[in-house]
C-alpha atoms as a PDB file:
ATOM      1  CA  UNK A   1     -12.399   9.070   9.137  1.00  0.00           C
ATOM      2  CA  UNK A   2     -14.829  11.478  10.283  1.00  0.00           C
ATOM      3  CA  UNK A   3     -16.939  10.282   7.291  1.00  0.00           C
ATOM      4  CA  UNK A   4     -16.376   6.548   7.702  1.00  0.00           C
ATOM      5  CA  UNK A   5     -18.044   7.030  10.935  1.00  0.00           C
ATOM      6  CA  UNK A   6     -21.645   7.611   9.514  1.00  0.00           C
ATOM      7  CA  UNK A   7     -21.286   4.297   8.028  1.00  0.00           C
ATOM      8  CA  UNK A   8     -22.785   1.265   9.838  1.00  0.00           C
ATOM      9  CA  UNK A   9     -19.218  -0.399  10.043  1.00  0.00           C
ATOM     10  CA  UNK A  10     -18.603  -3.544  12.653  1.00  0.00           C
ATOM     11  CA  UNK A  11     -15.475  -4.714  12.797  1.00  0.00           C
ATOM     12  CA  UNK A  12     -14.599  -8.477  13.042  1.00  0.00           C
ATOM     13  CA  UNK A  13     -11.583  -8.565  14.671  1.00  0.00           C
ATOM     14  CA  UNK A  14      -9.581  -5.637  16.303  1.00  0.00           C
ATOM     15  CA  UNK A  15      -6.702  -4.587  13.245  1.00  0.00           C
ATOM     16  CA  UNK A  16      -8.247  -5.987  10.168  1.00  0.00           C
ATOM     17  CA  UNK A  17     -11.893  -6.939   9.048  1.00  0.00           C
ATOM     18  CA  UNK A  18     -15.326  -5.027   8.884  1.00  0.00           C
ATOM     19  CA  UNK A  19     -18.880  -5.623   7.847  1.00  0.00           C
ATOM     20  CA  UNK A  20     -20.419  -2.635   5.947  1.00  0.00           C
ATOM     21  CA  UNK A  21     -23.663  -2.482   6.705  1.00  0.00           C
ATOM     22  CA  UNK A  22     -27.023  -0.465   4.438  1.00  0.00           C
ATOM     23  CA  UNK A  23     -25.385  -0.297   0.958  1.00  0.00           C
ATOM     24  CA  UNK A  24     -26.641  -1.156  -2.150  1.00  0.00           C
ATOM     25  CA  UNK A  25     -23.832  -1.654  -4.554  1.00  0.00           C
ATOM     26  CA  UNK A  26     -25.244  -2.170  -7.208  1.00  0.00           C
ATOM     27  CA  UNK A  27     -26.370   1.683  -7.221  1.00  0.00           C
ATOM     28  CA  UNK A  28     -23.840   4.711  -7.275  1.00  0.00           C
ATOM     29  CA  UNK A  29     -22.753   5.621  -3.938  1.00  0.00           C
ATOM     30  CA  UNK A  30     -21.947   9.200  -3.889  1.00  0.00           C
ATOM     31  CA  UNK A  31     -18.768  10.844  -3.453  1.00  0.00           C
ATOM     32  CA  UNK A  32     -18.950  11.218   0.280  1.00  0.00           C
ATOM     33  CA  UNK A  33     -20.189   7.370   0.804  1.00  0.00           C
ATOM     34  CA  UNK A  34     -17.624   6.940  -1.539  1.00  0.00           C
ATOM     35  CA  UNK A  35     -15.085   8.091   0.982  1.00  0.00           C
ATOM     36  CA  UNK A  36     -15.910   6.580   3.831  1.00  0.00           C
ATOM     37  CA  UNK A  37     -15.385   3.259   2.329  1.00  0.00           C
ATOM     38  CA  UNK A  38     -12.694   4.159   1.211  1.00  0.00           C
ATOM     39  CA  UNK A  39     -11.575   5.200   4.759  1.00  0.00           C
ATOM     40  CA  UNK A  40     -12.991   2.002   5.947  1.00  0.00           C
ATOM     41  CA  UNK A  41     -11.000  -0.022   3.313  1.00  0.00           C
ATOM     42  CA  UNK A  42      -7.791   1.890   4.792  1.00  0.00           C
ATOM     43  CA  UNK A  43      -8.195   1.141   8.005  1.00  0.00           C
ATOM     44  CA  UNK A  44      -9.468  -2.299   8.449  1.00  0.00           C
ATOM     45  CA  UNK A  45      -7.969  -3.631   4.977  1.00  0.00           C
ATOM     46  CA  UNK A  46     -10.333  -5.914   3.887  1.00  0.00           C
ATOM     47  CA  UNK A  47     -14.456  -4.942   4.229  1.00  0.00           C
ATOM     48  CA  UNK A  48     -17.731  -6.968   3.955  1.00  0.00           C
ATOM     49  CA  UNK A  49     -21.117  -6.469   2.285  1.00  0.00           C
ATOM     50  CA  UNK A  50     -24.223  -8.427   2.337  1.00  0.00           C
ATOM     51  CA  UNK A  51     -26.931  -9.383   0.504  1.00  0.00           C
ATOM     52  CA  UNK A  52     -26.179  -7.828  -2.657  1.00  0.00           C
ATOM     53  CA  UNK A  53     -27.307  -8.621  -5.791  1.00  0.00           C
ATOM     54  CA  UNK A  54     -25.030  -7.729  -8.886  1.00  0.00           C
ATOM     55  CA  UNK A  55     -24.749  -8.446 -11.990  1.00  0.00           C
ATOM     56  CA  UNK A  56     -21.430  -8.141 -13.757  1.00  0.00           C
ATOM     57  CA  UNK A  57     -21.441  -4.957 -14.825  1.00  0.00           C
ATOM     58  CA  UNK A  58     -22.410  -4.015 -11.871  1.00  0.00           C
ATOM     59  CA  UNK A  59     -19.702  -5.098 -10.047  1.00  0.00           C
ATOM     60  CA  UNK A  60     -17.186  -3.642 -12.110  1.00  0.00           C
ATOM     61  CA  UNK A  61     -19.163  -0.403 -12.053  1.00  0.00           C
ATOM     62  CA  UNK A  62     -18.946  -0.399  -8.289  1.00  0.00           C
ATOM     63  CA  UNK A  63     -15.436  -1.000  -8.468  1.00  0.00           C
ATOM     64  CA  UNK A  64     -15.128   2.084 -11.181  1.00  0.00           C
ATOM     65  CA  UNK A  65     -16.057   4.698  -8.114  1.00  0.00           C
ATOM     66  CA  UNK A  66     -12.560   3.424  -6.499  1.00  0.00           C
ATOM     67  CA  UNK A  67     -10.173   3.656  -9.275  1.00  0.00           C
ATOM     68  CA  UNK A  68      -9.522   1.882 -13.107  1.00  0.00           C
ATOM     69  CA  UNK A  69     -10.512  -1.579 -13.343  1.00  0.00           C
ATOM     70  CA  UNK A  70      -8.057  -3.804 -14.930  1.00  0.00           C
ATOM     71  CA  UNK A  71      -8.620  -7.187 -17.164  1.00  0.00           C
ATOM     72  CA  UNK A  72      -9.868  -9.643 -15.071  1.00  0.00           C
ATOM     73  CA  UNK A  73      -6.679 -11.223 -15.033  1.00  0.00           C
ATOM     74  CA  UNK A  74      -3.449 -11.004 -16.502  1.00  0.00           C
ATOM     75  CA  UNK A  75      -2.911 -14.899 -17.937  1.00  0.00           C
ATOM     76  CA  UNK A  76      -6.039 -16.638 -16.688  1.00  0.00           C
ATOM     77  CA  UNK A  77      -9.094 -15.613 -18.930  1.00  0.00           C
ATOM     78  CA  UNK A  78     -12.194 -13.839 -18.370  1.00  0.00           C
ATOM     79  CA  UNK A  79     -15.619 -14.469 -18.511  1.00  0.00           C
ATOM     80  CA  UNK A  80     -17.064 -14.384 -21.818  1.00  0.00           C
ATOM     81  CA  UNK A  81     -19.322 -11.296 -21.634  1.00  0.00           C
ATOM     82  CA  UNK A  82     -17.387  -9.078 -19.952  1.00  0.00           C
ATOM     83  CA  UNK A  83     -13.290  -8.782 -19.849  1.00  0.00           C
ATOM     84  CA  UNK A  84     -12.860  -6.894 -16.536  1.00  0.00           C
ATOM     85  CA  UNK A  85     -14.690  -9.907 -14.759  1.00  0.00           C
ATOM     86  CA  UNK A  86     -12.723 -13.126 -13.664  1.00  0.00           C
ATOM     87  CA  UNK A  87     -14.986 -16.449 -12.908  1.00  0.00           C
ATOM     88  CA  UNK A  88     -13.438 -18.091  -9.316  1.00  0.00           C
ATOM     89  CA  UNK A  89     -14.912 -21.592  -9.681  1.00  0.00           C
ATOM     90  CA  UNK A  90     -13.977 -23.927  -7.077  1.00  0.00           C
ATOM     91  CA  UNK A  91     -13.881 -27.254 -10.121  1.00  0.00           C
ATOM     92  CA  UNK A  92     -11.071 -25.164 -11.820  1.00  0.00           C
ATOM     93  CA  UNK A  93      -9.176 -23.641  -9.081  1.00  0.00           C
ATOM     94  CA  UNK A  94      -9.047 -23.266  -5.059  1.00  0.00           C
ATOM     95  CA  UNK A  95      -6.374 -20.675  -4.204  1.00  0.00           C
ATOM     96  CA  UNK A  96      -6.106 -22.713  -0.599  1.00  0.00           C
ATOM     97  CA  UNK A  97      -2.816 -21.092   0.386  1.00  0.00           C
ATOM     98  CA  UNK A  98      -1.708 -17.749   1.639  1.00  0.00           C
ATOM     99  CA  UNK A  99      -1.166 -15.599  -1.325  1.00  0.00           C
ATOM    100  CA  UNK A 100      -1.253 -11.385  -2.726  1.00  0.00           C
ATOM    101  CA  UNK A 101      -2.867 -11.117  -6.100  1.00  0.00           C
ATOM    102  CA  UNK A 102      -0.859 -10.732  -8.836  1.00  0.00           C
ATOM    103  CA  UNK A 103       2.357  -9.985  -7.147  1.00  0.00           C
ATOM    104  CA  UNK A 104       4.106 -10.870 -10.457  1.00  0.00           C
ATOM    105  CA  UNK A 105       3.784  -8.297 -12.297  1.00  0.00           C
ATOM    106  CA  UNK A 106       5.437  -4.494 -11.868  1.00  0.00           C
ATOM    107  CA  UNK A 107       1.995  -2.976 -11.019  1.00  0.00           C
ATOM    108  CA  UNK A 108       0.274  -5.709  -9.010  1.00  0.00           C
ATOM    109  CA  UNK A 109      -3.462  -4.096  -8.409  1.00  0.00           C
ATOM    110  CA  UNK A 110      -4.309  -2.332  -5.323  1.00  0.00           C
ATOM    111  CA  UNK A 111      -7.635  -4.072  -4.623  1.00  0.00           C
ATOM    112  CA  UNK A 112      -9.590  -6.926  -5.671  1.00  0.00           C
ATOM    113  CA  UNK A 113     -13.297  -7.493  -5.347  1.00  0.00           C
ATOM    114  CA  UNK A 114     -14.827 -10.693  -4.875  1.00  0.00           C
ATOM    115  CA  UNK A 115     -18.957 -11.414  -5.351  1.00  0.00           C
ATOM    116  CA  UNK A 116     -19.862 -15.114  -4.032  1.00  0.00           C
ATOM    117  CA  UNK A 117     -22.483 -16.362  -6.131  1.00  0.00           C
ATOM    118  CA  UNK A 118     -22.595 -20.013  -5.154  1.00  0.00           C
ATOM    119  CA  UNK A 119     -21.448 -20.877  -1.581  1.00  0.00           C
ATOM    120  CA  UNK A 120     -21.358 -23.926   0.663  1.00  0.00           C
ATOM    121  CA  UNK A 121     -23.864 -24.076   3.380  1.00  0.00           C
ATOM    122  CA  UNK A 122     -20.630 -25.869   5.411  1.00  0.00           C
ATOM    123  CA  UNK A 123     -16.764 -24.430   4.615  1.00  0.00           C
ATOM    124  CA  UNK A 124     -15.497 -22.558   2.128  1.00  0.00           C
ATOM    125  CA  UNK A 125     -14.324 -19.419   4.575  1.00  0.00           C
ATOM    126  CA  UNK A 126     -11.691 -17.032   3.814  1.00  0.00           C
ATOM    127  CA  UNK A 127      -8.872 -15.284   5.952  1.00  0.00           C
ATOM    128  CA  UNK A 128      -6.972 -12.175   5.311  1.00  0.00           C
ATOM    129  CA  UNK A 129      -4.091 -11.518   6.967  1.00  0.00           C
ATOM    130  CA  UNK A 130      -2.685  -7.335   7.816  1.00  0.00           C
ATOM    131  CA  UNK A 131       1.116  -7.592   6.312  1.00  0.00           C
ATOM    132  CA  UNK A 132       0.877  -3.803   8.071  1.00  0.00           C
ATOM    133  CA  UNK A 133       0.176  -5.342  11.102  1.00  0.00           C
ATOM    134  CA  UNK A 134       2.539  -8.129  10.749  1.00  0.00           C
ATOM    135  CA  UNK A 135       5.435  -5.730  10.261  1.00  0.00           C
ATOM    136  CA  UNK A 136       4.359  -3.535  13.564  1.00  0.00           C
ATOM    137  CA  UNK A 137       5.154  -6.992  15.332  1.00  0.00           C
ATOM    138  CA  UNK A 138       8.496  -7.879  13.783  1.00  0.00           C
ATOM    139  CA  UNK A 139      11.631  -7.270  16.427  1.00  0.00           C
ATOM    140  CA  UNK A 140      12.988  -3.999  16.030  1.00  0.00           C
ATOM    141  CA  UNK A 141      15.982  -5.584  14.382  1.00  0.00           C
ATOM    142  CA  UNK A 142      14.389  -7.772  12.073  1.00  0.00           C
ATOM    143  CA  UNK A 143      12.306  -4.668  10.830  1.00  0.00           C
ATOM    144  CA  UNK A 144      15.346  -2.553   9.877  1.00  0.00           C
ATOM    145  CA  UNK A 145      16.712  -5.690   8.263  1.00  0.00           C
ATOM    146  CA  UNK A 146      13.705  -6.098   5.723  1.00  0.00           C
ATOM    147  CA  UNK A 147      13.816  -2.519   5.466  1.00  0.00           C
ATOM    148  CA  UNK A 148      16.838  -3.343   3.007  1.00  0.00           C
ATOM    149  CA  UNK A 149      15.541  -5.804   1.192  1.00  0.00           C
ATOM    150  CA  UNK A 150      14.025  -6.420  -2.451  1.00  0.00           C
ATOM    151  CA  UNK A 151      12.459  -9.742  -3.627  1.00  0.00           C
ATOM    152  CA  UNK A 152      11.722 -11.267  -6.714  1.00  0.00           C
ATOM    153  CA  UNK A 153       8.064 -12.325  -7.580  1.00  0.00           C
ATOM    154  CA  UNK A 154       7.660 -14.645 -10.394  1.00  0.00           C
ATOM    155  CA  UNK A 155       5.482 -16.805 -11.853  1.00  0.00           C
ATOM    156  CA  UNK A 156       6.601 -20.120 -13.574  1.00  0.00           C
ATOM    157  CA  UNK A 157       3.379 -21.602 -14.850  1.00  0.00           C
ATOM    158  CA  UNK A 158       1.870 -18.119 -15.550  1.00  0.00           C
ATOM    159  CA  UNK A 159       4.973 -17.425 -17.579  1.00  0.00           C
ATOM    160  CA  UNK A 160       5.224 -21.035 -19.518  1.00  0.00           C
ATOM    161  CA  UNK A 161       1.518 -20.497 -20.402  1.00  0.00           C
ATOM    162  CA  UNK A 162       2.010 -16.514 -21.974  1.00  0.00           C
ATOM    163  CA  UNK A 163       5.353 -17.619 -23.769  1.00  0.00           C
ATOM    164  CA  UNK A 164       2.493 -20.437 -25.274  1.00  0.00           C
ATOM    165  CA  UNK A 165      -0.076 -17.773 -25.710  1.00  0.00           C
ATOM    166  CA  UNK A 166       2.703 -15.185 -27.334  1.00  0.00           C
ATOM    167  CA  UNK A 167       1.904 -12.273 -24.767  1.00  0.00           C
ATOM    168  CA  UNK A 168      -0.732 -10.884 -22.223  1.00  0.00           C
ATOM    169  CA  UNK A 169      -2.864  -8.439 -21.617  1.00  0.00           C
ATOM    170  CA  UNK A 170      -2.158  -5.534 -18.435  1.00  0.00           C
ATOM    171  CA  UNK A 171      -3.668  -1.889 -17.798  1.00  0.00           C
ATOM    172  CA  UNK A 172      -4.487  -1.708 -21.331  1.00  0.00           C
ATOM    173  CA  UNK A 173      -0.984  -2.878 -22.852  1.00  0.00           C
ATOM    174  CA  UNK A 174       0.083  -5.974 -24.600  1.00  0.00           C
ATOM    175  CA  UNK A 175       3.185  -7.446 -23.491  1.00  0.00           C
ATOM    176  CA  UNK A 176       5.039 -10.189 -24.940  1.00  0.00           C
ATOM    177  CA  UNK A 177       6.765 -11.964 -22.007  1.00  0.00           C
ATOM    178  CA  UNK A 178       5.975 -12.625 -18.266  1.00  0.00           C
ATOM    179  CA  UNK A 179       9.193 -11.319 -16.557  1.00  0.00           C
ATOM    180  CA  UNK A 180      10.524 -11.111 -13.012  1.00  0.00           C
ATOM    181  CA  UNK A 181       9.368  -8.491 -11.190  1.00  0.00           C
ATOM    182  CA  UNK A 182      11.202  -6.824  -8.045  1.00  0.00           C
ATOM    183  CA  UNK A 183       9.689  -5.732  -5.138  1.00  0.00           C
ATOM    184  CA  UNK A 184      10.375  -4.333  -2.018  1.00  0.00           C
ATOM    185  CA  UNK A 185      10.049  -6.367   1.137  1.00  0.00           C
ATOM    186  CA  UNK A 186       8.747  -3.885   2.784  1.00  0.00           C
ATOM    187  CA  UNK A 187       6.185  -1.916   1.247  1.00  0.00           C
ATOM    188  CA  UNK A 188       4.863   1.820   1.839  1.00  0.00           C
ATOM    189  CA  UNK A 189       1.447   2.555   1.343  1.00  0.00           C
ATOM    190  CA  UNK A 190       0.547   5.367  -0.440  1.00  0.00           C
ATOM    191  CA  UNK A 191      -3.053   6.026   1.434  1.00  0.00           C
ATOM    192  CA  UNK A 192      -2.479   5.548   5.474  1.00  0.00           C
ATOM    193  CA  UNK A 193       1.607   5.597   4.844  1.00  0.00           C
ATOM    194  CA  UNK A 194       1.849   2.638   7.401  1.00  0.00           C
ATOM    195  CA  UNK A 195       5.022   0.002   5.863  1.00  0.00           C
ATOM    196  CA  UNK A 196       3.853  -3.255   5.794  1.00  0.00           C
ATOM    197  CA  UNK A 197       5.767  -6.638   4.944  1.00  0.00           C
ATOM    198  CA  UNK A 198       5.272  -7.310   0.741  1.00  0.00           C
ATOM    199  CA  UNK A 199       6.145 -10.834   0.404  1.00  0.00           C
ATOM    200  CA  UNK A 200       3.797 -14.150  -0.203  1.00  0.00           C
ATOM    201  CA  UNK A 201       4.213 -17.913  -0.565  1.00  0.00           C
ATOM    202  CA  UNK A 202       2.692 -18.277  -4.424  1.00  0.00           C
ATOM    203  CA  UNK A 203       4.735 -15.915  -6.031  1.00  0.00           C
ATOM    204  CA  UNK A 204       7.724 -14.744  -3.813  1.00  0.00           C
ATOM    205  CA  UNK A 205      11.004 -16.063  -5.388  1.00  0.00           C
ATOM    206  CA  UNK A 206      13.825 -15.418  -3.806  1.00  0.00           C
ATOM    207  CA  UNK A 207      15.205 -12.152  -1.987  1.00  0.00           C
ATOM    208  CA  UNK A 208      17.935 -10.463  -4.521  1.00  0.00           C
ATOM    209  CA  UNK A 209      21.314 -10.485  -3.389  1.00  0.00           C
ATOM    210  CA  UNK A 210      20.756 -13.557  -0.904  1.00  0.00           C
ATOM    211  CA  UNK A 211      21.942 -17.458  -1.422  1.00  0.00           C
ATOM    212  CA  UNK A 212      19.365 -19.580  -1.704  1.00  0.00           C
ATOM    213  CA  UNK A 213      19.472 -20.361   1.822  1.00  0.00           C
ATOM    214  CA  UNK A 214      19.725 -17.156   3.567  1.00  0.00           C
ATOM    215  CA  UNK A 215      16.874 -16.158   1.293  1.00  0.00           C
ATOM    216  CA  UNK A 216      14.740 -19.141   2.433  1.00  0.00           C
ATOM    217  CA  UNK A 217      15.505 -18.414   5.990  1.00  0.00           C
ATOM    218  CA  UNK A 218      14.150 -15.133   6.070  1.00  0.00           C
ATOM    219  CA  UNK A 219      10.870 -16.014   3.701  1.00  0.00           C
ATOM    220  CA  UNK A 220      10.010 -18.688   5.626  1.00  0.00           C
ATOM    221  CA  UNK A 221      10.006 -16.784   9.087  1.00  0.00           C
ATOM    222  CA  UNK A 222       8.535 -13.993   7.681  1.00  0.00           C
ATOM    223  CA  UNK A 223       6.065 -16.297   5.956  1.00  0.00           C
ATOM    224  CA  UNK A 224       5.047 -18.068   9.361  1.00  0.00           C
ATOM    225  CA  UNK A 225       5.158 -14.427  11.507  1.00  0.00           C
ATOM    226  CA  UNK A 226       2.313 -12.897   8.713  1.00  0.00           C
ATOM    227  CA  UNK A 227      -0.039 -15.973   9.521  1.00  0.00           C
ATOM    228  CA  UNK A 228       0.123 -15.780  13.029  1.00  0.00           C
ATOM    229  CA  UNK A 229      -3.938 -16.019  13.637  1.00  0.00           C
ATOM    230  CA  UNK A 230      -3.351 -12.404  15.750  1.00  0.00           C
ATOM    231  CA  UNK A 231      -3.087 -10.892  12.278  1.00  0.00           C
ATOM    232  CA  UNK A 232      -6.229 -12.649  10.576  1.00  0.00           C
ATOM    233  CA  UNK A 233      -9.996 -12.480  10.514  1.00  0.00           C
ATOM    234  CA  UNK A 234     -11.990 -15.180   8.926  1.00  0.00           C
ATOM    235  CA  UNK A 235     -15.242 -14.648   6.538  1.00  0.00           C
ATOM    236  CA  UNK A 236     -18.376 -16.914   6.583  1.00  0.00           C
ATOM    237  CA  UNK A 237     -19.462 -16.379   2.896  1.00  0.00           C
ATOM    238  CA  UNK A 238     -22.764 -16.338   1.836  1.00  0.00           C
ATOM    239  CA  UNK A 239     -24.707 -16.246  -1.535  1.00  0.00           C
ATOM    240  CA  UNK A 240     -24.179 -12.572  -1.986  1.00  0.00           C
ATOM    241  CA  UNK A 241     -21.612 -11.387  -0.121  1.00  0.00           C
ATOM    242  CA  UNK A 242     -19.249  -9.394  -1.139  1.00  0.00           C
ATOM    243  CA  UNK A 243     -15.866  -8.919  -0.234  1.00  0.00           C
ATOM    244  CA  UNK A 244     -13.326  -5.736  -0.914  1.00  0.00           C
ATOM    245  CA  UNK A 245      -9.652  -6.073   0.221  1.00  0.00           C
ATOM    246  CA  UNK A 246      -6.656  -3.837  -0.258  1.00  0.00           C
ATOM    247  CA  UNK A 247      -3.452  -5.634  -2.125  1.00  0.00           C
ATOM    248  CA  UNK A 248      -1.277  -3.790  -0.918  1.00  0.00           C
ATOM    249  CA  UNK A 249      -1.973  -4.588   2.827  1.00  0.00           C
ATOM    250  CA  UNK A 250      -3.087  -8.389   2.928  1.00  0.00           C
ATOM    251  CA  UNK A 251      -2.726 -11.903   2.197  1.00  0.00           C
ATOM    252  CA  UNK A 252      -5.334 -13.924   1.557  1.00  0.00           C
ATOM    253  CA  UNK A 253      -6.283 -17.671   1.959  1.00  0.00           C
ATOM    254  CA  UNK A 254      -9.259 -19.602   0.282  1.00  0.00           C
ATOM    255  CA  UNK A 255     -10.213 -22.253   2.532  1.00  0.00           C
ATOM    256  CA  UNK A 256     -10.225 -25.715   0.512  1.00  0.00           C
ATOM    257  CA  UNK A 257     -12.740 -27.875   3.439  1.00  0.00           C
ATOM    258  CA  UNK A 258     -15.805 -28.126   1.595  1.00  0.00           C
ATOM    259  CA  UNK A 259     -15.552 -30.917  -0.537  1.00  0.00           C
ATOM    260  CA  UNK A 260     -17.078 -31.056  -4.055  1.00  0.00           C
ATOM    261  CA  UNK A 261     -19.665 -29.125  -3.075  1.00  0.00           C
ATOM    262  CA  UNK A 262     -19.635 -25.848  -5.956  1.00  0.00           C
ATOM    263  CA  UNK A 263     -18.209 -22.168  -5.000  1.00  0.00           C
ATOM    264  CA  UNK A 264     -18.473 -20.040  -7.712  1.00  0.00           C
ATOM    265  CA  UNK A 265     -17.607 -16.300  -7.416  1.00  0.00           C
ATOM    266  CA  UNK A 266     -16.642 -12.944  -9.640  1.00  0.00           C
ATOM    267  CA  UNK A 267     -14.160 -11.117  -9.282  1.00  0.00           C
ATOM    268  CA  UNK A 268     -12.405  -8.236 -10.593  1.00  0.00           C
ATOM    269  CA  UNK A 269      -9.236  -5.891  -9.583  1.00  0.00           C
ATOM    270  CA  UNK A 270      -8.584  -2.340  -9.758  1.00  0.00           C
ATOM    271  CA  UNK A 271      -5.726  -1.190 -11.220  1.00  0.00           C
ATOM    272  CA  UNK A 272      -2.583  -0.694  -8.679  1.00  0.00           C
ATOM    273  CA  UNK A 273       0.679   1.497  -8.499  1.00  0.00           C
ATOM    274  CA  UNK A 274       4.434   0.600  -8.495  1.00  0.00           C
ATOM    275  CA  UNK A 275       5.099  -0.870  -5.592  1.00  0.00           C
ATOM    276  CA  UNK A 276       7.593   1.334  -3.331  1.00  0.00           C
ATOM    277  CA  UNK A 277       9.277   1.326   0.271  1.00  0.00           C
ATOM    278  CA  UNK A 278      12.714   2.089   2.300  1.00  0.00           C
ATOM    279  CA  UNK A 279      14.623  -0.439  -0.226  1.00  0.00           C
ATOM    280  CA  UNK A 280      12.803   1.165  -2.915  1.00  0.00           C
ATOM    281  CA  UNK A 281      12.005   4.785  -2.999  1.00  0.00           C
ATOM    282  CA  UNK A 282       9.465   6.263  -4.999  1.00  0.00           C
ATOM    283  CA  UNK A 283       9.885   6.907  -8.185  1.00  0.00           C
END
């Protein structure tokens, strides 16, 4: 943290969100800028640029200094010059509900970075929410109950449309079939080592083990605890801006309030681990 702090970084809310302030990303940062935002990411979750200017490559290449890019998406496709970029285009798709990228597959990435090109001057904001945070505020019995517990994370319509396509493409492997993946509830993470809740609305199935209902029970409250607005900070996006959030500690909620007014963004993902956590141990 010590180098974190010789960043210009200004928090937004107390546990997650900060601006990053004096970087151009679009140039290599250096191995010891390098780790401070990395530090920042750790701490805060989710971080903030401004006024950047990047082309495609760019991005990707700024993503590079913080691990192995992926495709820019597992089912959906990318844009046409360059495969590790994904087009977010508000006429094909809003993502207006709490959700963690990718959960469906057995290596879901660690972080995603998002570069608004086209923004409304009115709406369009989005929240993150700390699942690290979320779990510090669960009852000390409800924590050691999710402590136990795995979950399913699936994808029905991502699934239908790869049995169509005859496969897709993941960290450089072609697979044949979308399957189930399970993950713990409660997920370790393998930077700060806090445990922080692992389960979302889009792609959270069931909890194994569980009927239906006592599976829906538990989802549901734990679904309504995460978006407590205590956990959440909320980003005013500009043409520019860049956002940089951790997958592995937050959910995320595109705000669908401006109309048909365009938002057009890239994005691309860095490649992530297995996830592990009490119910799952390391392997």
């Amino acid at each position: 943290m010590a180098i974190a702090t010789q960043l210009d970084v200004r928090p937004l809310s107390p546990i997650i969100g900060a601006e990053l302030h004096g970087l151009d990303l679009s140039q290599p940062l250096g191995d010891d800028v390098v780790a401070g935002v990395r530090a920042a990411l750790n701490q805060h979750h989710v971080i903030f640029f401004r006024d950047q200017e990047l082309a495609a490559s760019e991005q990707a290449d700024f993503a590079r200094q913080f691990g192995v890019v992926t495709e820019g998406h597992p089912v959906i496709p990318a844009i046409q010059d360059n495969a590790e970029v994904l087009a977010i285009d508000s006429r094909e798709d809003r993502a207006s509900w709490w959700h963690t990228d990718v959960t469906f597959l057995d290596t879901p990435p660690f972080g995603s970075i998002l570069y608004m090109l086209e923004a409304p001057e009115v709406g369009g904001d989005t929240m993150w929410a700390s699942l690290q945070d979320a779990y510090d505020g669960l009852a000390e019995p409800v924590r050691q109950l999710c402590d136990q517990l795995v979950a399913i994370h699936f994808d029905p319509w991502f699934a239908a449309t790869v049995d169509e396509r005859g496969g897709y493409d993941w960290n450089g492997e072609r697979h044949e079939r979308l399957l189930p993946a399970l993950h713990p509830v409660v997920r370790t993470h393998p930077e700060n080592g806090r445990n922080g809740l692992f389960v979302n609305q889009q792609f959270t199935q069931t909890i194994l083990g569980l009927s239906k209902n006592e599976s829906n029970a538990i989802l549901d409250m734990l679904y309504r605890h995460c978006q407590q607005p205590e956990f959440t900070c909320r980003f005013r996006w500009e043409p520019g801006s860049v956002a940089f959030w951790d997958n592995r500690a937050t959910l995320h909620y595109a705000l669908d309030d401006y109309g048909q007014t365009p938002r057009f963004a890239h994005r691309v993902t860095l490649r992530g681990d297995r996830p592990f956590g009490p119910a799952q141990p390391q392997r």
